[in-house]
N, C-alpha and C. Protein backbone atom coordinates (compact mmCIF):
# COMPACT_ATOMS: atom_id res chain seq x y z
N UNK A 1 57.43 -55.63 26.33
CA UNK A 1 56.61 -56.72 25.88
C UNK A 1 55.22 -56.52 26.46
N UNK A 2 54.23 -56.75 25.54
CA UNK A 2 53.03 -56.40 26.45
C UNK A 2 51.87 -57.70 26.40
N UNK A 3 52.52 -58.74 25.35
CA UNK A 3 51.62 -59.80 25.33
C UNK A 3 52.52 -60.57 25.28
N UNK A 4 51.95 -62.31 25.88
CA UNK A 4 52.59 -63.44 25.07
C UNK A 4 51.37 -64.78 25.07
N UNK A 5 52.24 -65.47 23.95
CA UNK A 5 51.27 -66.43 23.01
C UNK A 5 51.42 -67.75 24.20
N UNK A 6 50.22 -68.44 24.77
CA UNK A 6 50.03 -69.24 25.04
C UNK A 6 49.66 -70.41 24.44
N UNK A 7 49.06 -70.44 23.09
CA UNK A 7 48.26 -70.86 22.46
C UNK A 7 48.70 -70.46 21.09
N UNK A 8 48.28 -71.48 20.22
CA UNK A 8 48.05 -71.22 18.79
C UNK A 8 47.28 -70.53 18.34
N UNK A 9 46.51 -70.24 18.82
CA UNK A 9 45.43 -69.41 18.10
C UNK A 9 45.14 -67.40 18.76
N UNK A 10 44.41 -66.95 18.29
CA UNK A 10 44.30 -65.51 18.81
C UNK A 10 43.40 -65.64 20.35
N UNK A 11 42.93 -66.58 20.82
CA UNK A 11 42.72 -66.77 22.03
C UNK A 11 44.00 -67.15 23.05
N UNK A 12 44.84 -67.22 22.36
CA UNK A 12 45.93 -67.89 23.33
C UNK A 12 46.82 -66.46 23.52
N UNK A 13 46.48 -65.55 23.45
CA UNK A 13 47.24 -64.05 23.59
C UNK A 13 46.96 -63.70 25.24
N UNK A 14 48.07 -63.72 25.94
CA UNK A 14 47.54 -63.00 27.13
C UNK A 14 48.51 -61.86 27.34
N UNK A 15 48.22 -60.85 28.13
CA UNK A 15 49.09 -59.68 28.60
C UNK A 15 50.12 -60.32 29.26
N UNK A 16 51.62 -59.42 29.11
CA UNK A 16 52.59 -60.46 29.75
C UNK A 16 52.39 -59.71 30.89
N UNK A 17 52.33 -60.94 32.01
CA UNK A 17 52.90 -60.37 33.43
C UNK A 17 54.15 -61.66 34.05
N UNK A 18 55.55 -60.83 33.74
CA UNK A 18 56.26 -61.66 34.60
C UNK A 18 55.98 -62.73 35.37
N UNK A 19 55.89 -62.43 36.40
CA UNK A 19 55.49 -62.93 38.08
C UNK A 19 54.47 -64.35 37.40
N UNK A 20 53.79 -64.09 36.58
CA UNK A 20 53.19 -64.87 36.35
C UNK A 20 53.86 -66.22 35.18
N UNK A 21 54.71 -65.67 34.66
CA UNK A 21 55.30 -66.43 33.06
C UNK A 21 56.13 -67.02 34.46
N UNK A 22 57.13 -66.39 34.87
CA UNK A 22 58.44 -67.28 36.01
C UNK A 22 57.65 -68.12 36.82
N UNK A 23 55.79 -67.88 37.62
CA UNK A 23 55.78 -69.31 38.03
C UNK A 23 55.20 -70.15 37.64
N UNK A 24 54.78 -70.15 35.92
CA UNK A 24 54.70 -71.19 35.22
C UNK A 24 55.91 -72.16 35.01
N UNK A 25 57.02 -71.41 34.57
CA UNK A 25 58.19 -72.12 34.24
C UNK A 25 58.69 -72.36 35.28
N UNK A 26 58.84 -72.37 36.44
CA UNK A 26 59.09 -72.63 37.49
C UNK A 26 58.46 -73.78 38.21
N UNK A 27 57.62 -74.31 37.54
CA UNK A 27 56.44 -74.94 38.21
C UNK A 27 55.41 -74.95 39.78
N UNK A 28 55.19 -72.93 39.53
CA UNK A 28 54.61 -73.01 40.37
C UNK A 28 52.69 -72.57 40.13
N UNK A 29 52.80 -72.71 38.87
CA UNK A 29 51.67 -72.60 38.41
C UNK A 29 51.16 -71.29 37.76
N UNK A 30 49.73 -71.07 37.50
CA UNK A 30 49.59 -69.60 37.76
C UNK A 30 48.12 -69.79 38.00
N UNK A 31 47.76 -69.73 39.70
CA UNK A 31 46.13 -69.72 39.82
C UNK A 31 45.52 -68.81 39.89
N UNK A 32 46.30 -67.51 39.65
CA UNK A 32 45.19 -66.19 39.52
C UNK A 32 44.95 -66.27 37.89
N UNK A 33 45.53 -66.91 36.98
CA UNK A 33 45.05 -66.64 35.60
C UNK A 33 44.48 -68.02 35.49
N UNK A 34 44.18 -69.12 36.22
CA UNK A 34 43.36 -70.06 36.27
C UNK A 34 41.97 -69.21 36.79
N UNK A 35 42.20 -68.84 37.95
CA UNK A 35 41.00 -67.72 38.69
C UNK A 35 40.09 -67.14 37.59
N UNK A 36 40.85 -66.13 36.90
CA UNK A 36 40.41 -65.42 35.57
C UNK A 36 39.89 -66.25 34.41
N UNK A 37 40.09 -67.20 34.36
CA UNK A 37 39.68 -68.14 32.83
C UNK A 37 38.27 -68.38 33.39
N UNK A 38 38.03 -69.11 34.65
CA UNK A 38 37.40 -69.70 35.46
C UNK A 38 35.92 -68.39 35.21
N UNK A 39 36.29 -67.01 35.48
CA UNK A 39 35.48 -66.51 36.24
C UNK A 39 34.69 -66.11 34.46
N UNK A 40 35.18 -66.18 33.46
CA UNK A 40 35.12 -65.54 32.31
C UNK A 40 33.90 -66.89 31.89
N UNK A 41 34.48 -68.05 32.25
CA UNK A 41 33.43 -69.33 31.39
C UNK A 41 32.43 -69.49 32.76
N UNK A 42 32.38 -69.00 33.73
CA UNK A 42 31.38 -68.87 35.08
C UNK A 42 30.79 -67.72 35.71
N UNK A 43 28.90 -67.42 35.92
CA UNK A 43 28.77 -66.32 36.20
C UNK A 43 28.57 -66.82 37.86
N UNK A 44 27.81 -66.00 38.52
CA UNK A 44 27.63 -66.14 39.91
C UNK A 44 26.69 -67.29 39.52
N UNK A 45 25.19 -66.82 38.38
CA UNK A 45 24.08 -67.78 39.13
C UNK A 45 24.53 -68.92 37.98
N UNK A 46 25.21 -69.42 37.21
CA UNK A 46 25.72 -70.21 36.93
C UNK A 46 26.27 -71.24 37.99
N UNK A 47 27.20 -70.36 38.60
CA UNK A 47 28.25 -71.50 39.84
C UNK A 47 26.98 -71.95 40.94
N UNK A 48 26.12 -71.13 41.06
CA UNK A 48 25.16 -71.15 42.45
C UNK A 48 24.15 -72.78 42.10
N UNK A 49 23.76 -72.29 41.08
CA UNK A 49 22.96 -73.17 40.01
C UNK A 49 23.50 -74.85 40.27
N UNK A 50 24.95 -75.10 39.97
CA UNK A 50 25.68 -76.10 39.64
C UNK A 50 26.07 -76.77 41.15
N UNK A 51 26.34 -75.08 42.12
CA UNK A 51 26.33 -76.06 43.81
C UNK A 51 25.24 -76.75 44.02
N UNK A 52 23.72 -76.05 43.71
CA UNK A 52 22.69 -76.59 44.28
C UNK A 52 22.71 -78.24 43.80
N UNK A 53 23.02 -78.25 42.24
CA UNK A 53 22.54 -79.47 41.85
C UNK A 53 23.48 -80.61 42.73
N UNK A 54 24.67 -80.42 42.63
CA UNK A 54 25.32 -80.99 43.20
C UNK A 54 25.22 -81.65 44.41
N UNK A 55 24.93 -80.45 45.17
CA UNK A 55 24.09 -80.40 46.72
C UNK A 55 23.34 -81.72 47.22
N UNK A 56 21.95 -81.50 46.07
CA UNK A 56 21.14 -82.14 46.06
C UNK A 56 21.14 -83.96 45.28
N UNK A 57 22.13 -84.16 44.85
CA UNK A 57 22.49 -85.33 44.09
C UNK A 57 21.71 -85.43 43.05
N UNK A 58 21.58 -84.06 42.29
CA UNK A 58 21.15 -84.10 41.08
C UNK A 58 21.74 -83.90 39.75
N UNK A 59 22.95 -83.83 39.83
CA UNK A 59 23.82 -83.72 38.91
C UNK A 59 23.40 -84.78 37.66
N UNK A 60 23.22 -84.34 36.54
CA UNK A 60 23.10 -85.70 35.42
C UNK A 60 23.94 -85.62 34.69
N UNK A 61 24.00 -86.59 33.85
CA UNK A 61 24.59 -86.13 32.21
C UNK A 61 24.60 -85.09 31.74
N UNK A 62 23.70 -84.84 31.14
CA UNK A 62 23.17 -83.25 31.06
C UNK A 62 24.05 -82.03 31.45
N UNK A 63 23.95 -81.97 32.79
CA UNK A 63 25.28 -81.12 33.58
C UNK A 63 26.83 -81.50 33.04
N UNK A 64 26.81 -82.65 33.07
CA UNK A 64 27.91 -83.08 32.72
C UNK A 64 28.67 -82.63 31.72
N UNK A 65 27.44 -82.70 30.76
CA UNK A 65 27.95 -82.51 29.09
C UNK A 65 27.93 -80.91 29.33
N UNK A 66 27.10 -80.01 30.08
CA UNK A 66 27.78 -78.63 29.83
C UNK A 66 28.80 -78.24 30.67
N UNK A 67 28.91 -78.53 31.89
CA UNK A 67 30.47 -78.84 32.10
C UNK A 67 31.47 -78.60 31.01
N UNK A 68 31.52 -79.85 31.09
CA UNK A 68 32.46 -80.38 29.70
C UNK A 68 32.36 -79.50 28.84
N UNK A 69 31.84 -78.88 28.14
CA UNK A 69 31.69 -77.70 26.86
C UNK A 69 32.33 -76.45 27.53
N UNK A 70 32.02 -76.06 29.04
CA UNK A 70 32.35 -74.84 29.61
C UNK A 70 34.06 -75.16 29.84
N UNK A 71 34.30 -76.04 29.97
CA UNK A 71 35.54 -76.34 30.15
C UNK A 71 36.60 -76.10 29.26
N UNK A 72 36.06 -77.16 27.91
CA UNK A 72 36.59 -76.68 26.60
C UNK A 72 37.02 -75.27 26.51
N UNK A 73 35.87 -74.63 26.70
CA UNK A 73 35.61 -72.91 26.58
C UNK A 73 36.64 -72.46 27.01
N UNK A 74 37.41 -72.77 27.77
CA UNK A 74 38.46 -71.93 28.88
C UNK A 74 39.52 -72.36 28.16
N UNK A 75 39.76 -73.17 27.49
CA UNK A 75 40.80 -73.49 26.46
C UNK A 75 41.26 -74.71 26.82
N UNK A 76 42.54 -75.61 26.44
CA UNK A 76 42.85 -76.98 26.15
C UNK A 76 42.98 -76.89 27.92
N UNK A 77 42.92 -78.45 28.34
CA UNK A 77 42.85 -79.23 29.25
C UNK A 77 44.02 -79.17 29.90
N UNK A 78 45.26 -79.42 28.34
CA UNK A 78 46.56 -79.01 29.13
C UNK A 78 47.20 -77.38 29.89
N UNK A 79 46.48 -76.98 29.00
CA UNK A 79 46.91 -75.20 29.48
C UNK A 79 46.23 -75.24 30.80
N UNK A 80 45.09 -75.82 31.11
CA UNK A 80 44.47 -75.56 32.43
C UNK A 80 45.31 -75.95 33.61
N UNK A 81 46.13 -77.43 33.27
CA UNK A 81 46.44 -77.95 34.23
C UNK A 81 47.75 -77.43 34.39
N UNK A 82 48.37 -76.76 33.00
CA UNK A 82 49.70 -76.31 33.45
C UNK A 82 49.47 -74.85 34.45
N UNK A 83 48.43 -74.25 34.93
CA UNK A 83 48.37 -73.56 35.48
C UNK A 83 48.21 -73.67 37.12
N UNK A 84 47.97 -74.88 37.00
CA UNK A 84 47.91 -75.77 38.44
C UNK A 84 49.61 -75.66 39.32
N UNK A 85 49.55 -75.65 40.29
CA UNK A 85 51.03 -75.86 40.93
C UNK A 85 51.22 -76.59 41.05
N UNK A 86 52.77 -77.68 40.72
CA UNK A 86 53.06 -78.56 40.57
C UNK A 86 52.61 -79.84 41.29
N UNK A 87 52.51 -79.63 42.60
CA UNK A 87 52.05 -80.43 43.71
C UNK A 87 50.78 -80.48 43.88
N UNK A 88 49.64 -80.05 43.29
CA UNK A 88 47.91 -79.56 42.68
C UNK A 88 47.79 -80.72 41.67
N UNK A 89 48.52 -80.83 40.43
CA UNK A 89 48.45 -81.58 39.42
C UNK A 89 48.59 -83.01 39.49
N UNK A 90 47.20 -83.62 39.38
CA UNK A 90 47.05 -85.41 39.06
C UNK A 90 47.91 -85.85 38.52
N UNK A 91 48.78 -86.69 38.65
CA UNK A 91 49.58 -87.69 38.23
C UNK A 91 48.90 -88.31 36.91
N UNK A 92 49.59 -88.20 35.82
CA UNK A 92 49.27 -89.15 34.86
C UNK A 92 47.77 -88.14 34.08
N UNK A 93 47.47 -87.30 34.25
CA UNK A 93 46.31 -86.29 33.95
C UNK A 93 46.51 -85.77 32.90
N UNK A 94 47.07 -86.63 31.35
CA UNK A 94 47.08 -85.68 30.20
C UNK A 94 45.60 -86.23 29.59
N UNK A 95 45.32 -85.32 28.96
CA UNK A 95 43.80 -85.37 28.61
C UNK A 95 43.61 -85.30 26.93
N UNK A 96 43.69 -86.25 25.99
CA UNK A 96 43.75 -85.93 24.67
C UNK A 96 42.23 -85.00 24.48
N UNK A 97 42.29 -83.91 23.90
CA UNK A 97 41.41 -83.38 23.22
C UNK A 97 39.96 -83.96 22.42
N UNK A 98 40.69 -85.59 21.87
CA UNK A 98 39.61 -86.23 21.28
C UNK A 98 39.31 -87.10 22.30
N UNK A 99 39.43 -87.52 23.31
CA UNK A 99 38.56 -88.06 24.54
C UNK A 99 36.91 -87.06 24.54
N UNK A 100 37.25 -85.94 25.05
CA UNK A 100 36.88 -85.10 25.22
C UNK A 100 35.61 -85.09 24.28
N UNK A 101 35.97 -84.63 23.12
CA UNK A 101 34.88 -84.98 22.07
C UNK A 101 34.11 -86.29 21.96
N UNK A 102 34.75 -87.27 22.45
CA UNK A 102 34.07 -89.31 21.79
C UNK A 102 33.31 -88.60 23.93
N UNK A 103 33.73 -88.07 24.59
CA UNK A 103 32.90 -87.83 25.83
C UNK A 103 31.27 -87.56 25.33
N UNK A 104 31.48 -86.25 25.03
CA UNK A 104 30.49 -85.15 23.82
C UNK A 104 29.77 -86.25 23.23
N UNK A 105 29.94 -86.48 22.45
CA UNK A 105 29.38 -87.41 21.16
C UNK A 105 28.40 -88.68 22.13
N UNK A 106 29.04 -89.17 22.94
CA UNK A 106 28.18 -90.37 23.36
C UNK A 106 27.50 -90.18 24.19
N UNK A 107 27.68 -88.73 25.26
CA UNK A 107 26.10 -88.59 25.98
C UNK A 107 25.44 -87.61 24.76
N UNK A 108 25.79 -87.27 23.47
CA UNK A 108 24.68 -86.60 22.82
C UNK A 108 24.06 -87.31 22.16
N UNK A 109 24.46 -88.94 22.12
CA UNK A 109 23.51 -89.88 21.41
C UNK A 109 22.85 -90.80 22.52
N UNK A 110 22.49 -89.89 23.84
CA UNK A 110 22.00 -90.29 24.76
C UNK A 110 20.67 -89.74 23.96
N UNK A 111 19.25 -90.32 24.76
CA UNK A 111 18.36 -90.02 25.04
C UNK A 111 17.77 -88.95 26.17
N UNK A 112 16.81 -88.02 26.50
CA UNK A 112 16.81 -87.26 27.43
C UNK A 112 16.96 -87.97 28.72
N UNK A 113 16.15 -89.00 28.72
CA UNK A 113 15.96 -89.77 30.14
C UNK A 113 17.15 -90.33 30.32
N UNK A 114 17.69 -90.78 29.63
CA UNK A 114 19.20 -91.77 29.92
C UNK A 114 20.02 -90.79 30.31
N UNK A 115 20.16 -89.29 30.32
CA UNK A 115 21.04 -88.37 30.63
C UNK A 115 21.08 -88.15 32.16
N UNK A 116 19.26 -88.54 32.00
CA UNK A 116 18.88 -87.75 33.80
C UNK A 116 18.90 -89.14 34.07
N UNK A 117 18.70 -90.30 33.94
CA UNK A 117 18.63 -91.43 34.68
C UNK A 117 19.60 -92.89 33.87
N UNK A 118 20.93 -92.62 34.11
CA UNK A 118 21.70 -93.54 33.23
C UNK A 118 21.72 -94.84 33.67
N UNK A 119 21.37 -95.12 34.85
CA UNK A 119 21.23 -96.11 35.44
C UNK A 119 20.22 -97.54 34.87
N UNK A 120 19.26 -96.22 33.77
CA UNK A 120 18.23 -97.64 33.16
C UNK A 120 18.67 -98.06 31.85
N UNK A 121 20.49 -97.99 31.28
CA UNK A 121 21.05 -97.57 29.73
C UNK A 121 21.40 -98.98 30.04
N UNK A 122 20.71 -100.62 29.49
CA UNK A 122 20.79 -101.89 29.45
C UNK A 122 21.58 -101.96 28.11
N UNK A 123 22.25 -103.04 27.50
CA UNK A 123 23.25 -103.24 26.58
C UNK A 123 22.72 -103.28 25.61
N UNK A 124 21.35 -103.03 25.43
CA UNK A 124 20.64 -102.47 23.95
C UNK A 124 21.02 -101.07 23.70
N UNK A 125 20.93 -100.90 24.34
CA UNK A 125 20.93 -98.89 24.82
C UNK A 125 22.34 -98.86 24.49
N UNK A 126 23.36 -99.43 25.68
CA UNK A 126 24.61 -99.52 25.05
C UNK A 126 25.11 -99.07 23.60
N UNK A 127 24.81 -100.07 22.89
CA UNK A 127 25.39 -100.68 22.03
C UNK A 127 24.56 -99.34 20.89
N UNK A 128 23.09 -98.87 20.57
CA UNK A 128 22.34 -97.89 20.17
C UNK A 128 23.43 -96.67 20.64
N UNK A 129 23.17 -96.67 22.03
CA UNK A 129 24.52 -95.23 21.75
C UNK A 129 25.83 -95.23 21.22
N UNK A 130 26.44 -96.46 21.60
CA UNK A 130 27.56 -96.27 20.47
C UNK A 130 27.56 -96.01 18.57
N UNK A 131 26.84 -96.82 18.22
CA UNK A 131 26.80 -96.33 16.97
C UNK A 131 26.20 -95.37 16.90
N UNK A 132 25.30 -94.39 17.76
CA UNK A 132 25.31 -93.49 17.00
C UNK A 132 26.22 -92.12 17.49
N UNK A 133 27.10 -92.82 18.13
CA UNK A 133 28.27 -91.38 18.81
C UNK A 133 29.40 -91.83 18.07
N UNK A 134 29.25 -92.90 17.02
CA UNK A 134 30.80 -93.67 16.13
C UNK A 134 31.63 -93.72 16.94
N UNK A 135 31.59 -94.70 18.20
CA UNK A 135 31.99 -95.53 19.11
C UNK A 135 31.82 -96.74 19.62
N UNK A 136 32.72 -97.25 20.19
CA UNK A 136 32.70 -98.33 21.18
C UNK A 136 31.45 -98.85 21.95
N UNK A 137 31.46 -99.93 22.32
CA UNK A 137 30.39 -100.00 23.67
C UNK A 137 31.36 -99.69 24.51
N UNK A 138 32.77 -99.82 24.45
CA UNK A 138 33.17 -100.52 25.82
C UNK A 138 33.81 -98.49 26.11
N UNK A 139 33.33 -98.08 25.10
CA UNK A 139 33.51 -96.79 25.74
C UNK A 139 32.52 -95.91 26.00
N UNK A 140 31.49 -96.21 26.03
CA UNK A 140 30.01 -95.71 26.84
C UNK A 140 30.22 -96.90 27.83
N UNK A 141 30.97 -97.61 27.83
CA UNK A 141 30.58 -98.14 29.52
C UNK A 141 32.11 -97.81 30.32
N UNK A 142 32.91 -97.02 29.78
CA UNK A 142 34.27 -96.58 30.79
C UNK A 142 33.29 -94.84 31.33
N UNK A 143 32.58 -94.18 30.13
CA UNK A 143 32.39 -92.66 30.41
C UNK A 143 31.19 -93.51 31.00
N UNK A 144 30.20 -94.40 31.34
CA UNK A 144 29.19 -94.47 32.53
C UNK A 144 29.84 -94.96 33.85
N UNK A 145 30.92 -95.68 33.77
CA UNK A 145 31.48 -95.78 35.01
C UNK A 145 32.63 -94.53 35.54
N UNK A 146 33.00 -93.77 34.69
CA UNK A 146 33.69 -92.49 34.78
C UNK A 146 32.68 -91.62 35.52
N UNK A 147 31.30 -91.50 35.32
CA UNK A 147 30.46 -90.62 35.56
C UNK A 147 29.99 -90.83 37.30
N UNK A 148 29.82 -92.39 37.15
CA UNK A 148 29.63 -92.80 38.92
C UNK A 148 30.64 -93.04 39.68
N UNK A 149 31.68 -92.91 39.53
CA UNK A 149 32.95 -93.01 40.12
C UNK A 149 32.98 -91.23 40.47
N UNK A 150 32.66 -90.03 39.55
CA UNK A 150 32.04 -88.77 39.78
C UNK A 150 31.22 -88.59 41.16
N UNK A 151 30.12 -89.11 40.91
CA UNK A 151 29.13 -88.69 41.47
C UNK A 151 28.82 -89.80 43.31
N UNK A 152 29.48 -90.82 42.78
CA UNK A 152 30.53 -91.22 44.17
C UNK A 152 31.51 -89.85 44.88
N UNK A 153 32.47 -89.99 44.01
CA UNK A 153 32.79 -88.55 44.89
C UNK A 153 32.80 -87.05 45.38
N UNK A 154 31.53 -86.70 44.61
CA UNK A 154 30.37 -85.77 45.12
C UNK A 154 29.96 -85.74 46.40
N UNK A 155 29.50 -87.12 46.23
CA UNK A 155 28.58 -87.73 47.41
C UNK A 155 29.60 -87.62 48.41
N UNK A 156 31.15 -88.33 48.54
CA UNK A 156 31.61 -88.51 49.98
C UNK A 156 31.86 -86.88 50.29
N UNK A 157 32.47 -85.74 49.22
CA UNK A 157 32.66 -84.34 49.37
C UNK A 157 31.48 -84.21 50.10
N UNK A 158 30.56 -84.26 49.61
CA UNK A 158 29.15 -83.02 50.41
C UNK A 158 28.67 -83.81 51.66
N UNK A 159 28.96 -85.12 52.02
CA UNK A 159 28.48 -85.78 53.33
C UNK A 159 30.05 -85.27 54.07
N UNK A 160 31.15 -84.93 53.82
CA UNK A 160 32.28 -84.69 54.71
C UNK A 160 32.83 -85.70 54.59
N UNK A 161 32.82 -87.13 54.25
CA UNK A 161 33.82 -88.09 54.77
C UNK A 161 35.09 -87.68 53.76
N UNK A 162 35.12 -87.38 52.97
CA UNK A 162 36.39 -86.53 52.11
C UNK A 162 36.98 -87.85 51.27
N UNK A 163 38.32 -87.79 50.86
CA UNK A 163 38.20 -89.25 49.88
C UNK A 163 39.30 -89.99 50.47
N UNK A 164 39.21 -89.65 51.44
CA UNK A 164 39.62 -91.38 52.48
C UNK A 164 38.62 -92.39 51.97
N UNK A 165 39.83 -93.56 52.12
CA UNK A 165 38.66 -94.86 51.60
C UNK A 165 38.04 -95.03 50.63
N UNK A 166 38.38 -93.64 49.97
CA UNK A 166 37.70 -93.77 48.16
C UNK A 166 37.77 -95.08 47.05
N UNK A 167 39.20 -95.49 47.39
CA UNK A 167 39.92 -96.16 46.34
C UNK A 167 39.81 -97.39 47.06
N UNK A 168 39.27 -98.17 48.31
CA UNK A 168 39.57 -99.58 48.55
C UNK A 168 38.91 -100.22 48.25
């Protein structure tokens, strides 16, 4: 055997390696072909690029939304996470595909400034980005509180306090 189908499509072909198929089904993951997906949708000054912003609490929308696209890139959400080891994997972490997209869609009916500064998006703005991402308000205001609930835990990562106390 020299390949097997992960996927529906001709991207979902990988070389078979045992060791690797037994600790999927096993549930022990497989993070060297997470490693590899990773390194294929990431160059060096890409990742360097994305620490700094981070670093610096400059992360926006913007980032966000290519994130999100680079992610896609590596293939479905679920294949990613089934590559995770069992005890790695978020509870409750299935990710429909069309989230993902109504994500897409409503910071691209952002404005430039509202990307870099979402904080000034008042319920005119709201309500303007939803129709034009053919959405909700109340779902440009779960992905703006999705985004600072993010960048909250950025912030406790790069100061060290880690995510103790995150959730009280």
């Amino acid at each position: 055997m020299k390949f097997v189908g992960t996927g529906e499509g001709i991207d979902g072909l990988e070389p078979f390696d045992p060791e690797r198929i037994a600790g999927r089904l096993l549930g022990m993951g497989d993070v060297l072909g997470l490693v590899e997906k990773a390194q294929t949708a990431y160059n060096q000054d890409e990742a360097a690029r994305l620490e700094k912003k981070i670093r610096n609490d400059s992360f926006t929308l913007d980032d966000f939304l290519t994130e999100l696209r680079r992610v896609r890139g590596m293939g479905s959400f679920t294949e990613i996470l089934d590559m995770l080891p069992g005890r790695m994997r978020p509870a409750g972490a299935e990710v429909d595909p069309s989230d993902l997209k109504r994500m897409e869609a409503i910071i691209s009916s952002m404005t430039p400034s509202e990307r870099v500064r979402p904080e000034i998006i008042n319920g005119s703005r709201r309500k303007r980005i939803a129709r034009g991402s053919g959405t909700r308000v109340n779902d440009v205001n779960r992905l703006l509180s999705e985004f600072r609930t993010m960048k909250t835990l950025m912030k406790r990562i790069r100061t060290g306090k880690g995510l103790a106390g995150l959730f009280r």
